[in-house]
PDB file of N, CA and C in Angstrom:
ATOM      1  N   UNK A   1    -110.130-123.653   3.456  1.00  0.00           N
ATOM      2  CA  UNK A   1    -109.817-122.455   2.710  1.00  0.00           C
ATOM      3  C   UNK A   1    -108.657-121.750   3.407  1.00  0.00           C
ATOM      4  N   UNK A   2    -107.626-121.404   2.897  1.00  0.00           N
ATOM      5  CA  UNK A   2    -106.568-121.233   3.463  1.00  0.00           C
ATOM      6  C   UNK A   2    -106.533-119.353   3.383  1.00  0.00           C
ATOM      7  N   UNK A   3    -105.767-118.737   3.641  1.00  0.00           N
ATOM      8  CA  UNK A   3    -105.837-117.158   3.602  1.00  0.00           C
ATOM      9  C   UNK A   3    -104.364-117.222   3.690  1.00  0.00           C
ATOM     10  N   UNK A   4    -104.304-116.087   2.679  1.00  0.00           N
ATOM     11  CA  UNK A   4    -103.510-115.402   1.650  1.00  0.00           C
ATOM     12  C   UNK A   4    -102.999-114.130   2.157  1.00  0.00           C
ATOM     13  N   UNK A   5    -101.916-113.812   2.619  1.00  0.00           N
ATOM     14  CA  UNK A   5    -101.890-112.203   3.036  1.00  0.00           C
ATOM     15  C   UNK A   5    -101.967-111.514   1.532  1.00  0.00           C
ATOM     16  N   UNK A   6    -101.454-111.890   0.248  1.00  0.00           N
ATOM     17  CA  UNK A   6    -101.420-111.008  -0.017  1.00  0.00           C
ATOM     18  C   UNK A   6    -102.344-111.081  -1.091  1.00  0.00           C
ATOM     19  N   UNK A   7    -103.453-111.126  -0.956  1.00  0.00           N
ATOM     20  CA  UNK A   7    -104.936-111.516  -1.534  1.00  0.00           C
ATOM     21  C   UNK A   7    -105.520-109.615  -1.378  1.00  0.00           C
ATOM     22  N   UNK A   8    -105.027-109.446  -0.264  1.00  0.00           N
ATOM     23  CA  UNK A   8    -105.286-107.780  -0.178  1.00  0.00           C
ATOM     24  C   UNK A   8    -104.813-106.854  -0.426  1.00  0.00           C
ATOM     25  N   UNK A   9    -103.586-107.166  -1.217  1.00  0.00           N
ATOM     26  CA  UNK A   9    -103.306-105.639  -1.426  1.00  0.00           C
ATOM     27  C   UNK A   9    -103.376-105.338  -3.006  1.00  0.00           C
ATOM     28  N   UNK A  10    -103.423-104.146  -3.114  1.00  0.00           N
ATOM     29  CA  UNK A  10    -104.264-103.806  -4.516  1.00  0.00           C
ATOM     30  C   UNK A  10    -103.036-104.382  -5.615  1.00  0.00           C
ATOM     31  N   UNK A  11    -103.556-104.465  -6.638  1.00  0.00           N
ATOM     32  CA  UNK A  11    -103.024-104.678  -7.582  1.00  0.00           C
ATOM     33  C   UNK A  11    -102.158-103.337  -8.517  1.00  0.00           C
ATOM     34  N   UNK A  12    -101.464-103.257  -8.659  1.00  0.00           N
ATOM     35  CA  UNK A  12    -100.851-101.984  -9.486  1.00  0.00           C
ATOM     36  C   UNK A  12    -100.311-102.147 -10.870  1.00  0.00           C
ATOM     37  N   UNK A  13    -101.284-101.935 -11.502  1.00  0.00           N
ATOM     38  CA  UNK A  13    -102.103-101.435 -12.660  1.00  0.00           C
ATOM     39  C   UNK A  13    -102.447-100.540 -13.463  1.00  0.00           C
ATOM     40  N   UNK A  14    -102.471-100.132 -14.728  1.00  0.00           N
ATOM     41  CA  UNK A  14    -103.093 -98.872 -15.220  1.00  0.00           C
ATOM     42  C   UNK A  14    -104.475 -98.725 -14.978  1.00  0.00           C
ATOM     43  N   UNK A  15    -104.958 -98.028 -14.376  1.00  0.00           N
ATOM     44  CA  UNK A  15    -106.118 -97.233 -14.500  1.00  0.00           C
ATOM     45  C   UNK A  15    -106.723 -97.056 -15.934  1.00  0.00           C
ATOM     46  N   UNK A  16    -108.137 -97.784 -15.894  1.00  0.00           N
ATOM     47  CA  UNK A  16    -108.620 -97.793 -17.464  1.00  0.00           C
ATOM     48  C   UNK A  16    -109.122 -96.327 -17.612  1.00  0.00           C
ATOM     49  N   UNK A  17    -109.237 -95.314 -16.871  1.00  0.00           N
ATOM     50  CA  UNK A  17    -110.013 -93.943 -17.078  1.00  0.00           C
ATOM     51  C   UNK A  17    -109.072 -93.017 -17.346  1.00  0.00           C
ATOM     52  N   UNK A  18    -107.550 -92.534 -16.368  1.00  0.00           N
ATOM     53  CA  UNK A  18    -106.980 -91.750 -15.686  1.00  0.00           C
ATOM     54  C   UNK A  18    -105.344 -92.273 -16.855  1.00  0.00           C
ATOM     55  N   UNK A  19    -105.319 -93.544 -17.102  1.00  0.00           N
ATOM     56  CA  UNK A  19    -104.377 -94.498 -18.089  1.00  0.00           C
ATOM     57  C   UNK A  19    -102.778 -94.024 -16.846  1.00  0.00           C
ATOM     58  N   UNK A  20    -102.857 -93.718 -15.871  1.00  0.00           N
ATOM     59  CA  UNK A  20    -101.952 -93.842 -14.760  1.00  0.00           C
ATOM     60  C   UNK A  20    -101.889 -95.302 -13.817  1.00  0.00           C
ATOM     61  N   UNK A  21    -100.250 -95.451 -13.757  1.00  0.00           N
ATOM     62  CA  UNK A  21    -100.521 -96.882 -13.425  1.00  0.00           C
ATOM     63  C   UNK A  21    -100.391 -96.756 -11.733  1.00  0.00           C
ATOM     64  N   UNK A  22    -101.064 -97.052 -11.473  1.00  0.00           N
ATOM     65  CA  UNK A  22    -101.692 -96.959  -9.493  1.00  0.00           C
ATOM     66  C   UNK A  22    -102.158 -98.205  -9.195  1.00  0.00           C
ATOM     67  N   UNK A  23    -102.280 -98.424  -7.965  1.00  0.00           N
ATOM     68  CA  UNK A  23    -103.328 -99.336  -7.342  1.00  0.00           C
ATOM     69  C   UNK A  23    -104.480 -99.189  -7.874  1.00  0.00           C
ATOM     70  N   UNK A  24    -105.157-100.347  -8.134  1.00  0.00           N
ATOM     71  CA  UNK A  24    -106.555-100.088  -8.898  1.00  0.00           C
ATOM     72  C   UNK A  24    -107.891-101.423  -8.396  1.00  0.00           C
ATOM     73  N   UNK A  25    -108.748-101.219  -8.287  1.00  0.00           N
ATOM     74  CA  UNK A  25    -110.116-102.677  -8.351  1.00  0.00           C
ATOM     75  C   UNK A  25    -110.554-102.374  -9.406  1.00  0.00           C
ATOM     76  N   UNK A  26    -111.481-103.378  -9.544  1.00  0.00           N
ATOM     77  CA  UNK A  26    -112.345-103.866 -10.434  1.00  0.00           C
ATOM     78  C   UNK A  26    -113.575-103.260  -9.964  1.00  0.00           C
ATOM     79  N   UNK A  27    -114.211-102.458 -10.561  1.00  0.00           N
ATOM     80  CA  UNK A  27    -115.367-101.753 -10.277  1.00  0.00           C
ATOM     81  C   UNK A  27    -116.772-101.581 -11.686  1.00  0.00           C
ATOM     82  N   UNK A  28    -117.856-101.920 -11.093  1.00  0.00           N
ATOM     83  CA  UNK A  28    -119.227-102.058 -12.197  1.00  0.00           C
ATOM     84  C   UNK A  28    -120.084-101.028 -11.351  1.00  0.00           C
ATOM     85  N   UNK A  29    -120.149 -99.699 -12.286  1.00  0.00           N
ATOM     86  CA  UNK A  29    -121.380 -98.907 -11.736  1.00  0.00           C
ATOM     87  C   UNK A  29    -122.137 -98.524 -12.571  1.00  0.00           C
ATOM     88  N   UNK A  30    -123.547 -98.160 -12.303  1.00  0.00           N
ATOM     89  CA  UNK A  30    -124.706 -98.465 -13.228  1.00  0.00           C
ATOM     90  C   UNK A  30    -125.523 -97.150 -13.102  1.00  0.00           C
ATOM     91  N   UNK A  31    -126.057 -96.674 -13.836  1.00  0.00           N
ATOM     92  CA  UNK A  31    -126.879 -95.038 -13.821  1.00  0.00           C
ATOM     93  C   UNK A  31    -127.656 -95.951 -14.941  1.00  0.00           C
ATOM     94  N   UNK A  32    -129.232 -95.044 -14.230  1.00  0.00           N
ATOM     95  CA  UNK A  32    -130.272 -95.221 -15.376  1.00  0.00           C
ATOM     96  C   UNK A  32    -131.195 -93.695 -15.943  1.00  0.00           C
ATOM     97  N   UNK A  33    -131.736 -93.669 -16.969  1.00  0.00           N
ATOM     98  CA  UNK A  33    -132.247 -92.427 -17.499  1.00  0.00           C
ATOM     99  C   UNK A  33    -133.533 -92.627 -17.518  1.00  0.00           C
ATOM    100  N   UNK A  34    -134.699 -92.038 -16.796  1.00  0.00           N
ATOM    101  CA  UNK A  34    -135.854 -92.542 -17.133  1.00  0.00           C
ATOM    102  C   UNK A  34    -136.285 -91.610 -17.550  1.00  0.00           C
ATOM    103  N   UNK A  35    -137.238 -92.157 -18.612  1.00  0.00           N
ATOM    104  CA  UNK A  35    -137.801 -91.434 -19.109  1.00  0.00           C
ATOM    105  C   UNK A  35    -139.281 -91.359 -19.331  1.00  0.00           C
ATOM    106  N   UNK A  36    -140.699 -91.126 -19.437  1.00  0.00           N
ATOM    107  CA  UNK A  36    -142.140 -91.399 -19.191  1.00  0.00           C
ATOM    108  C   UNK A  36    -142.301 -92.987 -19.728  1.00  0.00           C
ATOM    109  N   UNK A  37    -142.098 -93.392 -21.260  1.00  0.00           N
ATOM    110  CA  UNK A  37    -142.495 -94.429 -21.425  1.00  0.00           C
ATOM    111  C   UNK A  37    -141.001 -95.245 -22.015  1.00  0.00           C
ATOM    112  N   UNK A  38    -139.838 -94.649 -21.282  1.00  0.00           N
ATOM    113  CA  UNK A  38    -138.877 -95.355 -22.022  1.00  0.00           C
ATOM    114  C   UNK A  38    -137.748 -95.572 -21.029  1.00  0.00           C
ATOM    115  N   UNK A  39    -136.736 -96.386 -21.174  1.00  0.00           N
ATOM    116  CA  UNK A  39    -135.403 -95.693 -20.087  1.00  0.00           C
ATOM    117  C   UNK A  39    -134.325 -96.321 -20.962  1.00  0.00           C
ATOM    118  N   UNK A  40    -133.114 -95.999 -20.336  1.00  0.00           N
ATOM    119  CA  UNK A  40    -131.863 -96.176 -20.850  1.00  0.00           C
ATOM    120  C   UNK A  40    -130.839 -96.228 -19.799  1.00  0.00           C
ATOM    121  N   UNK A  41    -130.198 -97.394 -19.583  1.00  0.00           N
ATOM    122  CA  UNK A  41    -129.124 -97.753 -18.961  1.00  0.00           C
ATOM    123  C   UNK A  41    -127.625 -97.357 -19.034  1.00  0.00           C
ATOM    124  N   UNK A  42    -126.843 -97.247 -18.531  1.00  0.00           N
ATOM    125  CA  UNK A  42    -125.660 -96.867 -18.654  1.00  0.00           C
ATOM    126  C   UNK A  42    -124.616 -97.880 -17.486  1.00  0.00           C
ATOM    127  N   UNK A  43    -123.702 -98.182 -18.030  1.00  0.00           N
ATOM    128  CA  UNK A  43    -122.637 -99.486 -17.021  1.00  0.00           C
ATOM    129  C   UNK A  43    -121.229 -98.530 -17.643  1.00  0.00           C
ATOM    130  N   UNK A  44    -120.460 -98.935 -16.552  1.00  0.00           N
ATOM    131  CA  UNK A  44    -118.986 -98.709 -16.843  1.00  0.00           C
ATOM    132  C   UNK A  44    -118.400 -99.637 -15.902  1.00  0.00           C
ATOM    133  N   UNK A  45    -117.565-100.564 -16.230  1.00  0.00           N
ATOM    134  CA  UNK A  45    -116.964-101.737 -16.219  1.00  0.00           C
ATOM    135  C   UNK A  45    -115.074-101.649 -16.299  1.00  0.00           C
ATOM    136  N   UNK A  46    -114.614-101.568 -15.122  1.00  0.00           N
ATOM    137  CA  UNK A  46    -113.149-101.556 -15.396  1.00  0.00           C
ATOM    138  C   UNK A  46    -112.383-101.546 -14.209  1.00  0.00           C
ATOM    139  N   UNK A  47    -110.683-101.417 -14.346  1.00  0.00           N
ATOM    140  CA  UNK A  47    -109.968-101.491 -13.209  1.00  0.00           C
ATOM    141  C   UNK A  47    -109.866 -99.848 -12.860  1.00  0.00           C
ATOM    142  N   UNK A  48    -110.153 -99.132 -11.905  1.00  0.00           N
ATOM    143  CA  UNK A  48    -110.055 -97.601 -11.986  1.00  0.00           C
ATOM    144  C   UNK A  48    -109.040 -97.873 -10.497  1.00  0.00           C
ATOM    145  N   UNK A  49    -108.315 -96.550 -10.729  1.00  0.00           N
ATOM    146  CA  UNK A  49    -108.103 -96.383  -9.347  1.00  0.00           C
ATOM    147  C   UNK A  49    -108.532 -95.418  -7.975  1.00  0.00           C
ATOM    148  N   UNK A  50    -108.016 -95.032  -7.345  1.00  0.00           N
ATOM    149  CA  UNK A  50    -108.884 -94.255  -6.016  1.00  0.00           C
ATOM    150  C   UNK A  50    -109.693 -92.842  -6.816  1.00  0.00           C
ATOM    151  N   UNK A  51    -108.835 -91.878  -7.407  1.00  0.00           N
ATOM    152  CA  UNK A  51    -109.664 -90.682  -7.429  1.00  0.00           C
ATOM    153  C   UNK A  51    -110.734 -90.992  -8.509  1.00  0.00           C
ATOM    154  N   UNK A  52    -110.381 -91.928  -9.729  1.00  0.00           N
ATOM    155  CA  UNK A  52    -111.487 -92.362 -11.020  1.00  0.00           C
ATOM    156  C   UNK A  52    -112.492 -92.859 -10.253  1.00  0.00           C
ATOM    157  N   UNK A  53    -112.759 -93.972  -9.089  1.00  0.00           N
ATOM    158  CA  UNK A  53    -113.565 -94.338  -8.834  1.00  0.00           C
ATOM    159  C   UNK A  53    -114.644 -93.449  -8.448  1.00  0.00           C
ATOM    160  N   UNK A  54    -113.966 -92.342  -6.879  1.00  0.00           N
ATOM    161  CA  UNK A  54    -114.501 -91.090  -6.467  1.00  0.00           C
ATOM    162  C   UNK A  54    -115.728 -90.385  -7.493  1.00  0.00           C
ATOM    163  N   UNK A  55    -114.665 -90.483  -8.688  1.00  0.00           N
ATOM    164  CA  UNK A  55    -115.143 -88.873  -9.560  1.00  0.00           C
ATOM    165  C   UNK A  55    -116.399 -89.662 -10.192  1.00  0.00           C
ATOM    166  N   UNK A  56    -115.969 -91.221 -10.426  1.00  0.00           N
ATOM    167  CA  UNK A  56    -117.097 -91.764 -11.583  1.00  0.00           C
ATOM    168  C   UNK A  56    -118.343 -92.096 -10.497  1.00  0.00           C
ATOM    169  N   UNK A  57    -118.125 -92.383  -9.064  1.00  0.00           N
ATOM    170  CA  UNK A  57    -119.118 -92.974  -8.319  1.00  0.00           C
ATOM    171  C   UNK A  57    -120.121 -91.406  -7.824  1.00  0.00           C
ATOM    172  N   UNK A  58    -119.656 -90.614  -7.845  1.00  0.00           N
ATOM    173  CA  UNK A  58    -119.971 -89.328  -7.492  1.00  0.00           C
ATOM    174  C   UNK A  58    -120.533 -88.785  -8.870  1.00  0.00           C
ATOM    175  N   UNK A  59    -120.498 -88.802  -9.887  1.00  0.00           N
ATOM    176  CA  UNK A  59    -121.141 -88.674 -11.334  1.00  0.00           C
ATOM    177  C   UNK A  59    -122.120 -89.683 -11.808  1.00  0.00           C
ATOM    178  N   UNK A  60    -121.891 -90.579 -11.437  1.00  0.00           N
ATOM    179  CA  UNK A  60    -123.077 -91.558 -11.551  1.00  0.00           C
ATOM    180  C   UNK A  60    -123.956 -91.519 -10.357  1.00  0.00           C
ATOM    181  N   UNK A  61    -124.009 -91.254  -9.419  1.00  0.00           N
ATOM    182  CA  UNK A  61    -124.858 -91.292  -8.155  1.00  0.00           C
ATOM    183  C   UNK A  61    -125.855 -89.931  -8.688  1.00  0.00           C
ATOM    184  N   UNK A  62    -125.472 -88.777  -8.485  1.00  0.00           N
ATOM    185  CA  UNK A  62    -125.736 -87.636  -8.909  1.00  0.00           C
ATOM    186  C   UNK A  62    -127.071 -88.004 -10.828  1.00  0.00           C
ATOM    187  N   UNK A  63    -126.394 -88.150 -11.731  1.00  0.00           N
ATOM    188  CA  UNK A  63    -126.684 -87.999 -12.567  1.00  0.00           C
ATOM    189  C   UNK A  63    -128.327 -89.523 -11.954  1.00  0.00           C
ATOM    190  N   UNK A  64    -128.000 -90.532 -11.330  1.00  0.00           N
ATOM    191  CA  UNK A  64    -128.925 -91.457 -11.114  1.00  0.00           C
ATOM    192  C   UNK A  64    -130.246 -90.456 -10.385  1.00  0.00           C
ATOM    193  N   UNK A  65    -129.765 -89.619  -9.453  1.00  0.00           N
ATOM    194  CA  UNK A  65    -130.849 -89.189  -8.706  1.00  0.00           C
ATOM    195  C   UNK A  65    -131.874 -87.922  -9.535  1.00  0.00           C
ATOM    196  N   UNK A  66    -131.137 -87.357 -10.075  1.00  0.00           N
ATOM    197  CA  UNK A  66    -131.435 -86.628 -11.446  1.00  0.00           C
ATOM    198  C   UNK A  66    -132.227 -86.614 -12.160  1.00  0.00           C
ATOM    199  N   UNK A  67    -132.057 -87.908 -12.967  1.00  0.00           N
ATOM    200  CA  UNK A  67    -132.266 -88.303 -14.367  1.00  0.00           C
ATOM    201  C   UNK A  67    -132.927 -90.198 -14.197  1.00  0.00           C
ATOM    202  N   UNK A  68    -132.744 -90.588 -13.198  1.00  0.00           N
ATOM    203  CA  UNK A  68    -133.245 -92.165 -13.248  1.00  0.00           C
ATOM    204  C   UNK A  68    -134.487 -91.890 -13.069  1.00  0.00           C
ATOM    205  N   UNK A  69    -135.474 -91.465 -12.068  1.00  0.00           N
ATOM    206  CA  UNK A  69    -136.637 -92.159 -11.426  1.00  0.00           C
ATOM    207  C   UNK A  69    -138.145 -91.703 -12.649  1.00  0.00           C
ATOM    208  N   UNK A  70    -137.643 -91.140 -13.659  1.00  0.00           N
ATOM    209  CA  UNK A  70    -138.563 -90.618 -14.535  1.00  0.00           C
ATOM    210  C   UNK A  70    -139.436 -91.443 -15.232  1.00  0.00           C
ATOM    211  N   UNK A  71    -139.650 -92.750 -14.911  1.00  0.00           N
ATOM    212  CA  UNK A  71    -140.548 -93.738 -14.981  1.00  0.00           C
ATOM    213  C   UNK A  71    -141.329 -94.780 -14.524  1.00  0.00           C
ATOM    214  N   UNK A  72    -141.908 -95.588 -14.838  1.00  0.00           N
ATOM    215  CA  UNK A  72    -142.767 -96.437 -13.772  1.00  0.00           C
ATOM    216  C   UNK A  72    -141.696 -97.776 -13.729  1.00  0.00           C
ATOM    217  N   UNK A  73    -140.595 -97.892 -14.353  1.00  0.00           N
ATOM    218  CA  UNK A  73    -139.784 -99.344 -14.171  1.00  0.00           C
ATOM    219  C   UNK A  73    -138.440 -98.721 -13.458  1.00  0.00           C
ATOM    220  N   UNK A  74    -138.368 -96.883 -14.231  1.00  0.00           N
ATOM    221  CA  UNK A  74    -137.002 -96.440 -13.712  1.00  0.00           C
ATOM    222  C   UNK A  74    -137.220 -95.958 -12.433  1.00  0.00           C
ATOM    223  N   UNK A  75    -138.433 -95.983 -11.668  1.00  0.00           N
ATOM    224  CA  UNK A  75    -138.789 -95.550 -10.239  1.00  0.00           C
ATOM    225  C   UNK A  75    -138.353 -96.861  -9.226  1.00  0.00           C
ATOM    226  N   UNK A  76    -138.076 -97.764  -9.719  1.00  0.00           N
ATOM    227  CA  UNK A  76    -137.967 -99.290  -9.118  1.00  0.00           C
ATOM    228  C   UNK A  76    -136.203 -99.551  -9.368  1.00  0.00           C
ATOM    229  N   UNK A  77    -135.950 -98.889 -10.236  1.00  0.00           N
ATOM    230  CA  UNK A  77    -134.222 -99.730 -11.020  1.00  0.00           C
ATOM    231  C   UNK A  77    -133.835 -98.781 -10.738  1.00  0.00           C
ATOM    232  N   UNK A  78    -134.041 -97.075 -10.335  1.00  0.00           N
ATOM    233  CA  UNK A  78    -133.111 -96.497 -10.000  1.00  0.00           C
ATOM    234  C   UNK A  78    -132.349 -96.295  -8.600  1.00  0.00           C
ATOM    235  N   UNK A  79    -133.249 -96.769  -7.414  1.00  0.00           N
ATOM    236  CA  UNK A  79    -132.898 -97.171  -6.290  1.00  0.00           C
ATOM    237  C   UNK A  79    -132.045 -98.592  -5.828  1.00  0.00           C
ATOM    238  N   UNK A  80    -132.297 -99.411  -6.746  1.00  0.00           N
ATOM    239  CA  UNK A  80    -131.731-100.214  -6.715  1.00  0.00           C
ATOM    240  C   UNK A  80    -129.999-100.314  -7.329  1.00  0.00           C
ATOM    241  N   UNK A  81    -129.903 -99.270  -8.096  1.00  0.00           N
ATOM    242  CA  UNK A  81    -128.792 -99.260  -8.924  1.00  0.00           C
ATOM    243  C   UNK A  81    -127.304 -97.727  -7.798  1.00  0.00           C
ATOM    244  N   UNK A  82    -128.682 -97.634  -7.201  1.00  0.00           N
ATOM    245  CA  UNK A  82    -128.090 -96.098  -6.201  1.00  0.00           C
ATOM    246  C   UNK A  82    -127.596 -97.154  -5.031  1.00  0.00           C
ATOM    247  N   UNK A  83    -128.079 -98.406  -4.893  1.00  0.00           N
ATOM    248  CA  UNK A  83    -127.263 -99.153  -3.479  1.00  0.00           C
ATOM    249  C   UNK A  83    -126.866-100.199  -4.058  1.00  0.00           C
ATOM    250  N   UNK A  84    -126.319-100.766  -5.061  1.00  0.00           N
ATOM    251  CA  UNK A  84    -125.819-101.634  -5.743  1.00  0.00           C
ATOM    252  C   UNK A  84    -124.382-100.942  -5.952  1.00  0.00           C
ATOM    253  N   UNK A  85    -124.465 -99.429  -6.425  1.00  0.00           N
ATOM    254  CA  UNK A  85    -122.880 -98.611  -6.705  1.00  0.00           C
ATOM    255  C   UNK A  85    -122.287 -98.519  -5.292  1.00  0.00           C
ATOM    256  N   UNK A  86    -123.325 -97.909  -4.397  1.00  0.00           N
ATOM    257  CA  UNK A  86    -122.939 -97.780  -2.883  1.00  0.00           C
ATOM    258  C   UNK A  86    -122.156 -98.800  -2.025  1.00  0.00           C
ATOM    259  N   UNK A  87    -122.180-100.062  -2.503  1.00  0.00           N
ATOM    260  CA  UNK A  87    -121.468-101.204  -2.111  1.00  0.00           C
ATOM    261  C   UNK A  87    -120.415-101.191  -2.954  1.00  0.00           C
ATOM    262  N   UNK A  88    -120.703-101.227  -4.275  1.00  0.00           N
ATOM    263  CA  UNK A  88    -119.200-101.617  -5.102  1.00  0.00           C
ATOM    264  C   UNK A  88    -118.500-100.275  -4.257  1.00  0.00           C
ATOM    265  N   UNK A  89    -118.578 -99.416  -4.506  1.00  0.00           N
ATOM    266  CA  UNK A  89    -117.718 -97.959  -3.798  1.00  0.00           C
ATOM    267  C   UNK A  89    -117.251 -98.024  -2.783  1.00  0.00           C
ATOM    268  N   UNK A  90    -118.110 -98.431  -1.788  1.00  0.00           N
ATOM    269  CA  UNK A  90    -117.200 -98.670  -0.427  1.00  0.00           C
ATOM    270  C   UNK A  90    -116.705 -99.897  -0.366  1.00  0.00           C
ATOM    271  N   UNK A  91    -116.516-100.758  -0.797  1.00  0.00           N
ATOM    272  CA  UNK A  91    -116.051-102.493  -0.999  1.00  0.00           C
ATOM    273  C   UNK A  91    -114.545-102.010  -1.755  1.00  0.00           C
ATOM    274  N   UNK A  92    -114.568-101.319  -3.045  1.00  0.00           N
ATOM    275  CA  UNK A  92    -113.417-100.689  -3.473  1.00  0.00           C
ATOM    276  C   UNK A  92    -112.651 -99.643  -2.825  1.00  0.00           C
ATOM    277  N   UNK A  93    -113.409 -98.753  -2.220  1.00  0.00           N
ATOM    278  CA  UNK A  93    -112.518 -97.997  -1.176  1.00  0.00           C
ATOM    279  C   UNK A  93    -111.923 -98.673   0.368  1.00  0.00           C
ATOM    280  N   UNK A  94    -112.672 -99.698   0.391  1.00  0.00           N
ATOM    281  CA  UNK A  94    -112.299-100.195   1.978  1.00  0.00           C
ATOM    282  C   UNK A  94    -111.430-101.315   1.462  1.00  0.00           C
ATOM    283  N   UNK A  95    -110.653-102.121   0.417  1.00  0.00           N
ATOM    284  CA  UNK A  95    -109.861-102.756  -0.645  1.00  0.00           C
ATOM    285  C   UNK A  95    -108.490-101.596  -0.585  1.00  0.00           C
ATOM    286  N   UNK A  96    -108.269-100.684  -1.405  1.00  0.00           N
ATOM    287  CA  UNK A  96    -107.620 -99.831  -1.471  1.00  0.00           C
ATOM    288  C   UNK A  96    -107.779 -98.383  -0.489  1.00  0.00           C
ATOM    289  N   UNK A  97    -107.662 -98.647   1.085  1.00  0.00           N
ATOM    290  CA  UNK A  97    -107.400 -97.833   2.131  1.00  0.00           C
ATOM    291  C   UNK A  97    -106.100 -97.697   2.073  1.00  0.00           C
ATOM    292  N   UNK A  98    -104.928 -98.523   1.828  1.00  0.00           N
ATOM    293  CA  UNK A  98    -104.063 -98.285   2.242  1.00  0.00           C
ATOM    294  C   UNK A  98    -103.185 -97.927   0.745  1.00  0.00           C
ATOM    295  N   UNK A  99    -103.406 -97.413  -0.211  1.00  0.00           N
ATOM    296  CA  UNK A  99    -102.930 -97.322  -1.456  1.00  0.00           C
ATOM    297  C   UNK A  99    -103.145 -95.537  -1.609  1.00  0.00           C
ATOM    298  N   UNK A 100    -102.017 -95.162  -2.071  1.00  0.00           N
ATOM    299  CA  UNK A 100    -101.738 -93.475  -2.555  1.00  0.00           C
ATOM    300  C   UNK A 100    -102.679 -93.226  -3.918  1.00  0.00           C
ATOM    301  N   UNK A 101    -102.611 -91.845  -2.915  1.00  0.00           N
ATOM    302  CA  UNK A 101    -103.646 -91.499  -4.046  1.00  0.00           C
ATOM    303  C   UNK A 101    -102.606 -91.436  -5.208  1.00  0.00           C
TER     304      UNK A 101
END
């Protein structure tokens, strides 16, 4: 397997949220809604760049701790979905360290 210098540096791109073209990753974060006998999922799927990621990983974390654990399946999927974003987030921020805001 050979290595690539430039395998690391971000790609510059429009931003699918912000539609500014910046350095951007590929980012999947997940919030769930529980509810007593029901729940409801939520995904957002796209290339964002530094502050979209921030604002969306910080709105979904928040709204998860909130609004997820309000059931007996969303007490299990909402912790799991709170360190599943926690990796994509810092995996995308430690990717684009060296990219302007």
């Amino acid at each position: 397997m050979s290595y690539s210098p430039t395998s690391d540096i971000p790609a510059l791109s429009q931003c699918q949220l912000c539609k500014q073209t910046r350095a951007t990753r590929f980012v999947s974060f997940h919030r769930n809604v529980g509810m007593l006998f029901a729940r409801k999922s939520y995904a957002l799927h796209g290339n964002l760049c530094k502050p979209c990621i921030n604002k969306t990983f910080w709105q979904f974390t928040w709204k998860n701790l909130l609004l997820g654990p309000w059931g007996i399946i969303s007490l299990v999927l909402t912790p799991i979905y709170l360190l599943q974003n926690t990796g994509v987030y810092l995996k995308a921020l430690y990717k684009l360290r060296g990219a302007p805001q």
